[in-house]
C-alpha atoms as a PDB file:
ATOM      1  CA  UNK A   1      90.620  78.533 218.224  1.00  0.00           C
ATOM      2  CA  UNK A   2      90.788  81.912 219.821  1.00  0.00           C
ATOM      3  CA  UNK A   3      89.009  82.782 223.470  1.00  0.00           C
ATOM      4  CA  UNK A   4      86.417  85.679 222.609  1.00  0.00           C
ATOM      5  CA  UNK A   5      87.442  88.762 224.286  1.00  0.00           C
ATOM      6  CA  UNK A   6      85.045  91.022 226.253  1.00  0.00           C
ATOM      7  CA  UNK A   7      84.477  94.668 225.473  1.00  0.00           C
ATOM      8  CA  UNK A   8      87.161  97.004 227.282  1.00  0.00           C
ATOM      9  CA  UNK A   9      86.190  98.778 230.421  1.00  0.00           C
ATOM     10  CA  UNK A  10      85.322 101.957 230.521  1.00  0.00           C
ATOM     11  CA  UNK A  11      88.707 103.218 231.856  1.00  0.00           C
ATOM     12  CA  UNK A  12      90.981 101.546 229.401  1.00  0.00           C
ATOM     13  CA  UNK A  13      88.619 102.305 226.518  1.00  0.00           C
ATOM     14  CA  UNK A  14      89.313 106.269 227.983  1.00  0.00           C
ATOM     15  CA  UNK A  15      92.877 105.143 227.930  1.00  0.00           C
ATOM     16  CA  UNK A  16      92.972 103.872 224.913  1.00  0.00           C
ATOM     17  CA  UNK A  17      91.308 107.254 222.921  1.00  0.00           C
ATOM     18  CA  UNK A  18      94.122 109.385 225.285  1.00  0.00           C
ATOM     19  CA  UNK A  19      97.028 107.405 223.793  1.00  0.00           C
ATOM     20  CA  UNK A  20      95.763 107.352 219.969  1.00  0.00           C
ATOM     21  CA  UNK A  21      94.882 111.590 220.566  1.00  0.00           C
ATOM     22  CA  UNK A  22      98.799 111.759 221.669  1.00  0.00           C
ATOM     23  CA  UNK A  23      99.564 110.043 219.266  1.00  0.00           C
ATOM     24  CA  UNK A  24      97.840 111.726 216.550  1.00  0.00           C
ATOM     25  CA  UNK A  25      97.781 115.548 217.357  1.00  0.00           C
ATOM     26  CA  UNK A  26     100.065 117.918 218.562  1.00  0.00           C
ATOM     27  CA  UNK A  27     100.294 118.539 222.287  1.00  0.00           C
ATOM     28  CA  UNK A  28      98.256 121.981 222.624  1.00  0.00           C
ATOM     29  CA  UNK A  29      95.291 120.315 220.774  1.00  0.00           C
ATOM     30  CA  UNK A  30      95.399 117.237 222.989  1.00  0.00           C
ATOM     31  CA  UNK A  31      95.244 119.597 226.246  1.00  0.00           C
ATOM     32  CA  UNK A  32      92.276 121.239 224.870  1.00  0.00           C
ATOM     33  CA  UNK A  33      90.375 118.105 224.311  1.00  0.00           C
ATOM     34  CA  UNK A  34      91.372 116.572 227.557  1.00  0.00           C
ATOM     35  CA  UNK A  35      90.065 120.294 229.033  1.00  0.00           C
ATOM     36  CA  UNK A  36      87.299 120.177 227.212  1.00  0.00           C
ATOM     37  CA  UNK A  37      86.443 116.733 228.302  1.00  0.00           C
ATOM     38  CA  UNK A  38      87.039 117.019 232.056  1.00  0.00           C
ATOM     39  CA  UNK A  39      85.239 120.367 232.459  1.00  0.00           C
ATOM     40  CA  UNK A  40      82.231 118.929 230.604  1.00  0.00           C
ATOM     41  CA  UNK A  41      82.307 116.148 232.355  1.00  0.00           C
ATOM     42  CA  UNK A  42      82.501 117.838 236.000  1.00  0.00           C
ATOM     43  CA  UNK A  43      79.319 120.753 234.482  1.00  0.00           C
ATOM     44  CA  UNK A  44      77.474 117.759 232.976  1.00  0.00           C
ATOM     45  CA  UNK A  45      77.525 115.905 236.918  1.00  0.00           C
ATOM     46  CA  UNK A  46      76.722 119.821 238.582  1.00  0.00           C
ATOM     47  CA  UNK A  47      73.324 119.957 235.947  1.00  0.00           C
ATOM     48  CA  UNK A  48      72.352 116.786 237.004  1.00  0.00           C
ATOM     49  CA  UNK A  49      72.870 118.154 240.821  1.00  0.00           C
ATOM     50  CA  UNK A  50      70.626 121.278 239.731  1.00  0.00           C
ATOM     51  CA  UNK A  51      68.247 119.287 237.971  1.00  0.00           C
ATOM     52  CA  UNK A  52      67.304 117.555 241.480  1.00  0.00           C
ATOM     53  CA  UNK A  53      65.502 120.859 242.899  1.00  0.00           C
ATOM     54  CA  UNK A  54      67.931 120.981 245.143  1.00  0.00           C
ATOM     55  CA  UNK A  55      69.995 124.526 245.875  1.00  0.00           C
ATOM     56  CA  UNK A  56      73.238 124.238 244.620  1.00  0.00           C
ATOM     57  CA  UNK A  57      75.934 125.225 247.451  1.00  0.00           C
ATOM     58  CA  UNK A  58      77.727 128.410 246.393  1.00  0.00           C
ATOM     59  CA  UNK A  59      80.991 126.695 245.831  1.00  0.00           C
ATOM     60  CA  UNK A  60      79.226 123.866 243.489  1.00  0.00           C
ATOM     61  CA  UNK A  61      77.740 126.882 241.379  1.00  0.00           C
ATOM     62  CA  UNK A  62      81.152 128.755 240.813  1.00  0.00           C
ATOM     63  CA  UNK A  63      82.568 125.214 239.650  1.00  0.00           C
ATOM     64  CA  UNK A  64      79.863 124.991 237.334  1.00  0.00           C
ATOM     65  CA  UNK A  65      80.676 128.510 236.106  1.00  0.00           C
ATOM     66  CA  UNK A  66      84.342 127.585 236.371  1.00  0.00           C
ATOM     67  CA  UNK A  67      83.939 124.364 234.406  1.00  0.00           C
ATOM     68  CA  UNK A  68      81.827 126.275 231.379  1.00  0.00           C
ATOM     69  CA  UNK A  69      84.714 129.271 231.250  1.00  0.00           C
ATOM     70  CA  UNK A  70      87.342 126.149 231.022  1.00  0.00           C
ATOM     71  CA  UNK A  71      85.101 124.297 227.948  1.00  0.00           C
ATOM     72  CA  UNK A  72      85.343 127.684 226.352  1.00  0.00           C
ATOM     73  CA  UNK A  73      88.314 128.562 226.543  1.00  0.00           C
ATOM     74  CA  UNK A  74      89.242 125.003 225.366  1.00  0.00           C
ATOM     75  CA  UNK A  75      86.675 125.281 222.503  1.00  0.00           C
ATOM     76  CA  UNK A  76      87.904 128.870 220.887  1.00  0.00           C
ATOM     77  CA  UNK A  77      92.139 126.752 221.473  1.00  0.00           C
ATOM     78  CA  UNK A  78      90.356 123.881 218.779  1.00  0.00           C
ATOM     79  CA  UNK A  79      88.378 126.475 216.781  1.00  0.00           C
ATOM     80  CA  UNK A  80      91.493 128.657 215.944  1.00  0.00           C
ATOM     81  CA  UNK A  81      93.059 124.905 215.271  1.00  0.00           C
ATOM     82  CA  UNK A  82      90.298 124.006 213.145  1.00  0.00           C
ATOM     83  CA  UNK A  83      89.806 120.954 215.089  1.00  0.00           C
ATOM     84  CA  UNK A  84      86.583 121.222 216.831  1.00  0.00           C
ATOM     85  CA  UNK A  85      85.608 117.627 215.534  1.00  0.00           C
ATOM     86  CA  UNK A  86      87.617 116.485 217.860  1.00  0.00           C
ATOM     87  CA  UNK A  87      84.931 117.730 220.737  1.00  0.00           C
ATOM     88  CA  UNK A  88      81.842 118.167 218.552  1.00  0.00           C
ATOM     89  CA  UNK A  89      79.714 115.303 216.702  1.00  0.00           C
ATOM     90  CA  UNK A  90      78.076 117.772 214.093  1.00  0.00           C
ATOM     91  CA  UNK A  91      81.953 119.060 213.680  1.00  0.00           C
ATOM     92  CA  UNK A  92      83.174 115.401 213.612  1.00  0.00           C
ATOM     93  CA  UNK A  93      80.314 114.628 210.627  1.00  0.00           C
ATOM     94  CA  UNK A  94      80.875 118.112 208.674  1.00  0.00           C
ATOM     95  CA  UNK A  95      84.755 116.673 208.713  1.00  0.00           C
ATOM     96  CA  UNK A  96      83.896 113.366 207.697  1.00  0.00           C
ATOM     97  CA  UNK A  97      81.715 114.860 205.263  1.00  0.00           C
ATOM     98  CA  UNK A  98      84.419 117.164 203.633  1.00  0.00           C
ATOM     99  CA  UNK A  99      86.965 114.250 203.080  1.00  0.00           C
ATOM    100  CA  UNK A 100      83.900 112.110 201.769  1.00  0.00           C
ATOM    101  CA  UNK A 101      83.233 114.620 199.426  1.00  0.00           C
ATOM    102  CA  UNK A 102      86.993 114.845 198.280  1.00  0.00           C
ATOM    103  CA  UNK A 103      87.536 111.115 197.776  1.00  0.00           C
ATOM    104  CA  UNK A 104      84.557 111.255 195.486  1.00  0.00           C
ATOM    105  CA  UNK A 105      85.713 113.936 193.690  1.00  0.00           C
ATOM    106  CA  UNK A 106      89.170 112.196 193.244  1.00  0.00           C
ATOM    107  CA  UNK A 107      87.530 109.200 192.032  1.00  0.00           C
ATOM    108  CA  UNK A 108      85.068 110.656 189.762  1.00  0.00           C
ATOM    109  CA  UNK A 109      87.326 112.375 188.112  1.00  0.00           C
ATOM    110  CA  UNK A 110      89.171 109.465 186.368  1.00  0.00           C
ATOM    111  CA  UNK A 111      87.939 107.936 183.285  1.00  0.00           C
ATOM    112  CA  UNK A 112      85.781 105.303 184.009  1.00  0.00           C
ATOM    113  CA  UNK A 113      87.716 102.572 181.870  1.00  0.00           C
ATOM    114  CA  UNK A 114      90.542 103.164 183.970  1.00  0.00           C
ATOM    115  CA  UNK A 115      88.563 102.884 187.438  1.00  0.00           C
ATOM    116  CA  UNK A 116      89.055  98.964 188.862  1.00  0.00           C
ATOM    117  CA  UNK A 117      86.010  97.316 190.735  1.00  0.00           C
ATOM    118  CA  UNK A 118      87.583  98.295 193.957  1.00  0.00           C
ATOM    119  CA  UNK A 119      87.851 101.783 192.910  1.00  0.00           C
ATOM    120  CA  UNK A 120      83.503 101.318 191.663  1.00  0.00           C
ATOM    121  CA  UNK A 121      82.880 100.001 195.270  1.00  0.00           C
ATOM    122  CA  UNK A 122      85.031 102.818 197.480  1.00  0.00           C
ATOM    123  CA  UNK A 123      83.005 105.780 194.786  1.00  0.00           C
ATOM    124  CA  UNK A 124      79.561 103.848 195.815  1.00  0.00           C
ATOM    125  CA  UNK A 125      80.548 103.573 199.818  1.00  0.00           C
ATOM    126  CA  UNK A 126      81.608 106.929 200.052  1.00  0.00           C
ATOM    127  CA  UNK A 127      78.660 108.106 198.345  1.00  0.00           C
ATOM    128  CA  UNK A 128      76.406 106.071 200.231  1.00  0.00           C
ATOM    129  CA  UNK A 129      78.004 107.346 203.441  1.00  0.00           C
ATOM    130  CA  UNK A 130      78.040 111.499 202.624  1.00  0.00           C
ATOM    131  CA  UNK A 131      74.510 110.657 201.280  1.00  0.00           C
ATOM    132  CA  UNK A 132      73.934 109.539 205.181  1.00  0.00           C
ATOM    133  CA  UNK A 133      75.909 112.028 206.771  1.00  0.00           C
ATOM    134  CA  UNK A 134      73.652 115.181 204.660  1.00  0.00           C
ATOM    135  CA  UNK A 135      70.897 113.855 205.648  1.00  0.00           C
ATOM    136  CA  UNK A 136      71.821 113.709 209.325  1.00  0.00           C
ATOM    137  CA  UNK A 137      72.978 117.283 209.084  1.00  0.00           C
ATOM    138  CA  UNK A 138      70.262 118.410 207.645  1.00  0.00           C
ATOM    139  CA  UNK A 139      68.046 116.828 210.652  1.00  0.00           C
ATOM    140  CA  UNK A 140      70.052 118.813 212.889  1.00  0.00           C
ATOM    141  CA  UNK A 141      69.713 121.864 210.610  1.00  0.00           C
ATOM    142  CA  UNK A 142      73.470 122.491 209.623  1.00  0.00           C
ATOM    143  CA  UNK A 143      73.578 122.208 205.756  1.00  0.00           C
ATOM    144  CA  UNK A 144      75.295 125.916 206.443  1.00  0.00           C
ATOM    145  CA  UNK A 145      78.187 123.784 207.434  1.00  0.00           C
ATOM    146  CA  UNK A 146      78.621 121.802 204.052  1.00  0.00           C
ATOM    147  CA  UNK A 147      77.170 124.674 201.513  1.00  0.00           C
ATOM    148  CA  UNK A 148      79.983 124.981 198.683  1.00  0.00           C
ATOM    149  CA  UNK A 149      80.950 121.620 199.407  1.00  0.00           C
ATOM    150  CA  UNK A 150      80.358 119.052 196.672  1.00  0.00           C
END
């Protein structure tokens, strides 16, 4: 019998999504995302230092300014790389979306008497799941993000 593990902490967990990024994507696209994710990080503490009513020392303002140029900067890097789901949820579900959509059309385009269960049960997941994923972009109001898509 095994012990039950508990969840990760927060740092390895951070760790953990560093290593598998390095692993996964070139070099220049995991410096964006590790920009991006420190600089929002650092403006997202700075908002919640404004939000207090509070003045904002003049040095805390230009790293605030400073930390929104970086996320920028780091945003246009993953935009030209057409990775922005990396950074962005709606970006992350328009992705998962677009592969959803071409796993169903792979699969619907066999004959049906030579699809296997399995194959009946991945077509009906993956339909259920871009199904999910329209109508969660169409809360948000970013169908423009999936028109032309199947």
């Amino acid at each position: 019998m095994s012990a039950p593990t508990a969840p990760l902490p927060p740092a390895a967990e951070v760790a953990m999504r560093s290593l598998d990024l390095r692993l996964r994507f070139p070099a220049e696209i995991v410096a964006a995302v590790t920009v991006h994710e420190t600089a929002a990080e650092r403006a997202a503490e700075l908002a919640a230092k404004a939000a207090t009513g509070k003045d904002l020392p003049a040095l805390d303002v230009r790293s605030w300014e400073f930390a929104e140029e970086l996320m920028a900067g780091a945003r246009t890097r993953l935009a030209n790389a057409g990775r922005l789901d990396l950074i962005d949820e709606v970006w992350s579900k328009v992705t998962r979306y677009r592969e959803l959509s071409a796993l169903v059309d792979r699969l619907s385009s066999r004959e049906s008497h030579y699809m296997t269960p399995a194959d009946w049960r991945e077509l009906q997941q993956a339909q259920d799941e871009r199904a999910d994923l329209h109508f969660e972009l169409k809360r948000a109001g970013r169908l423009d993000l999936i028109e032309g898509v199947a």
